[in-house]
Protein backbone atom coordinates (compact mmCIF):
# COMPACT_ATOMS: atom_id res chain seq x y z
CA UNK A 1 41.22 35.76 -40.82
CA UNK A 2 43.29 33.56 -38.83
CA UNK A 3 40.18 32.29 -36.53
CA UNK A 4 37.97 31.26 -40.16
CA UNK A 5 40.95 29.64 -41.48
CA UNK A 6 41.34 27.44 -38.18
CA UNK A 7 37.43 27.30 -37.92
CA UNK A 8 37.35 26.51 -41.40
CA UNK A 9 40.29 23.71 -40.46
CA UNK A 10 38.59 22.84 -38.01
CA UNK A 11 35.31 22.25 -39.96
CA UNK A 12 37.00 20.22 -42.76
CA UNK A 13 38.43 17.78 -40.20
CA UNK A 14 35.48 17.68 -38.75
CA UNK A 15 33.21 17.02 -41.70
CA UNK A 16 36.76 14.26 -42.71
CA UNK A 17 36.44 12.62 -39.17
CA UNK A 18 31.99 12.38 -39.74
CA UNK A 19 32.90 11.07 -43.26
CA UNK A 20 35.29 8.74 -41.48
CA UNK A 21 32.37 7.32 -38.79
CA UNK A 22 30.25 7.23 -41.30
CA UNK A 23 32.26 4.64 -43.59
CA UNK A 24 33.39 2.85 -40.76
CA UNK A 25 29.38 2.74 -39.22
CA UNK A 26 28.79 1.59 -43.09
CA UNK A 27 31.13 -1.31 -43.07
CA UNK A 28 30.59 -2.54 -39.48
CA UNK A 29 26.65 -2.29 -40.81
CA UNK A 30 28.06 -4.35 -43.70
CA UNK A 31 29.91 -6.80 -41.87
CA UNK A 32 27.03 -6.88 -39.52
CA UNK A 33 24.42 -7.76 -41.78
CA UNK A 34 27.03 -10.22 -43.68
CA UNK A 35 27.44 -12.26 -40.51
CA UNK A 36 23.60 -12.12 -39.82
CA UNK A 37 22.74 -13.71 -43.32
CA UNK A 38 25.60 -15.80 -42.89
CA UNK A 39 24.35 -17.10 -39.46
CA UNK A 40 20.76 -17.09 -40.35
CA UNK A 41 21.87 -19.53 -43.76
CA UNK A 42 23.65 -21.77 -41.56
CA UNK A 43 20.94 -22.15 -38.86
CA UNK A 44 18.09 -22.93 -42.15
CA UNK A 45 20.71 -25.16 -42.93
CA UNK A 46 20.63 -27.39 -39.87
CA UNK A 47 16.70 -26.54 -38.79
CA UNK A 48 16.29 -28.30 -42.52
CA UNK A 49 19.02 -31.22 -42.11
CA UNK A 50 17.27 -31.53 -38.63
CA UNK A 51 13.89 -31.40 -40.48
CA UNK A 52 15.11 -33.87 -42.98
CA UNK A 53 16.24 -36.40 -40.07
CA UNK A 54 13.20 -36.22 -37.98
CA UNK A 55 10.93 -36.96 -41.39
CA UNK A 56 13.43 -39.50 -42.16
CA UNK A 57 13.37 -41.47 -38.87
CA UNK A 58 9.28 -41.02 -38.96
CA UNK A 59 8.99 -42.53 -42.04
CA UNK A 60 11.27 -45.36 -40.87
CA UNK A 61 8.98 -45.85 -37.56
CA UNK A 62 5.92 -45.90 -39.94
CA UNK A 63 7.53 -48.35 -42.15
CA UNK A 64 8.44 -50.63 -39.22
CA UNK A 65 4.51 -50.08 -37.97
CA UNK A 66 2.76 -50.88 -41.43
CA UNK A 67 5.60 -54.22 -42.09
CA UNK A 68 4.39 -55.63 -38.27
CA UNK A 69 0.56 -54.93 -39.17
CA UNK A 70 0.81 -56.83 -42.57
CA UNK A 71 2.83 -59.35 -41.06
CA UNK A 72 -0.37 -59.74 -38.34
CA UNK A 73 -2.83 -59.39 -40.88
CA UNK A 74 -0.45 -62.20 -42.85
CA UNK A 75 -0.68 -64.37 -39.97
CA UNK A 76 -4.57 -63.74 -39.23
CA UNK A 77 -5.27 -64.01 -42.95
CA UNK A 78 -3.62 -67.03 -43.33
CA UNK A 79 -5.35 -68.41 -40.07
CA UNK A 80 -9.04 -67.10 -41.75
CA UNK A 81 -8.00 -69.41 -44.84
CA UNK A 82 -7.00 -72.03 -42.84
CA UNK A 83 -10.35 -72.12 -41.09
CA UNK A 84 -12.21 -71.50 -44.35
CA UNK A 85 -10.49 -74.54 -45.72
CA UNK A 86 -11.33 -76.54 -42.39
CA UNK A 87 -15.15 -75.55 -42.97
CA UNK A 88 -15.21 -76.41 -46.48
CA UNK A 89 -13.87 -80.03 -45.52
CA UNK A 90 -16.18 -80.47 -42.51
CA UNK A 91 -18.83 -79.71 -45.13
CA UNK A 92 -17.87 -82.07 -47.66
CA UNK A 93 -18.14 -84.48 -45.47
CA UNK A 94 -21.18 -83.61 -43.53
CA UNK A 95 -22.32 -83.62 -47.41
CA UNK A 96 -20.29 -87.07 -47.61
CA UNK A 97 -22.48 -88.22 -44.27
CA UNK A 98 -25.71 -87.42 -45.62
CA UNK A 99 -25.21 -89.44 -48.78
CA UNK A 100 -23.98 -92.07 -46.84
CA UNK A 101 -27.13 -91.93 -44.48
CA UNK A 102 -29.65 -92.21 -47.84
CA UNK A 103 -28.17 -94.60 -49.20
CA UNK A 104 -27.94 -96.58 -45.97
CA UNK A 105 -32.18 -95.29 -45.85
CA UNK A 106 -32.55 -96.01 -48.96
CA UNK A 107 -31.18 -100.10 -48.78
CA UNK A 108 -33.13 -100.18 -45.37
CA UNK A 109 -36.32 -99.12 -47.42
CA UNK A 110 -35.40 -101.84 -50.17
CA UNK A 111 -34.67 -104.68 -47.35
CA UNK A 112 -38.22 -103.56 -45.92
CA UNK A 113 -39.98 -104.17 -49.26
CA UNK A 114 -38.11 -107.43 -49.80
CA UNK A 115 -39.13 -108.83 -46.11
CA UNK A 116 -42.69 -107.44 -46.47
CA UNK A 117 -42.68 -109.50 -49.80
CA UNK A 118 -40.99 -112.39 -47.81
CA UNK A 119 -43.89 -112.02 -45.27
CA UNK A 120 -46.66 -112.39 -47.89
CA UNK A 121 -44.86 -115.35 -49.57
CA UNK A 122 -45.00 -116.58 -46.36
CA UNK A 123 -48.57 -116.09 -45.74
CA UNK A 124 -49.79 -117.07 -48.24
CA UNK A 125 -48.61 -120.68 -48.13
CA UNK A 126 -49.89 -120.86 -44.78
């Protein structure tokens, strides 16, 4: 009787020791998993503040890229009106030219009939 009751001791503190791992396995599991999610939150955190800074200093770049291309196309439009506005007044006054040129035709063509009128005049009183 004596060896069950010591085997019998012996099993309770045995089963209270396994008990014992087992609760302490369970919390260090616990804790374990607590400082995973813990360190996997805070590394999320920084991959997104990380994300958030590269997008950020993208969209700046781009920004910087689209303000020097307007400011070209700014410049080149402005040139293309200037040289639109240069053609227009080279053709109001090739248009200017022309009138200038019948009219100056025209009188010639007037001053011809007057000295072919002179001429008969003449003529005829010789």
């Amino acid at each position: 009787q004596a060896v069950r009751q010591s085997s019998s001791e012996a099993s309770q503190r045995l089963q209270h020791l396994l008990t014992q791992v087992e609760s302490r396995q369970s919390e260090s599991l616990t804790k374990c998993r607590d400082q995973a999610a813990t360190h996997l939150r805070e590394a999320e955190a920084r991959q997104s503040e990380a994300l958030k800074m590269a997008m950020d200093q993208a969209s700046a770049s781009l920004c910087q890229g689209l303000r020097v291309v307007q400011a070209e196309l700014g410049v080149t439009g402005k040139g293309l009106q200037d040289q639109l506005e240069q053609l227009r007044q080279s053709a109001r006054d090739a248009s200017s030219a022309q009138m200038k040129q019948a009219l100056c035709l025209e009188d010639a063509g007037s001053d011809l009939k007057t000295l072919q009128a002179c001429l008969r005049t003449c003529e005829d009183h010789i």
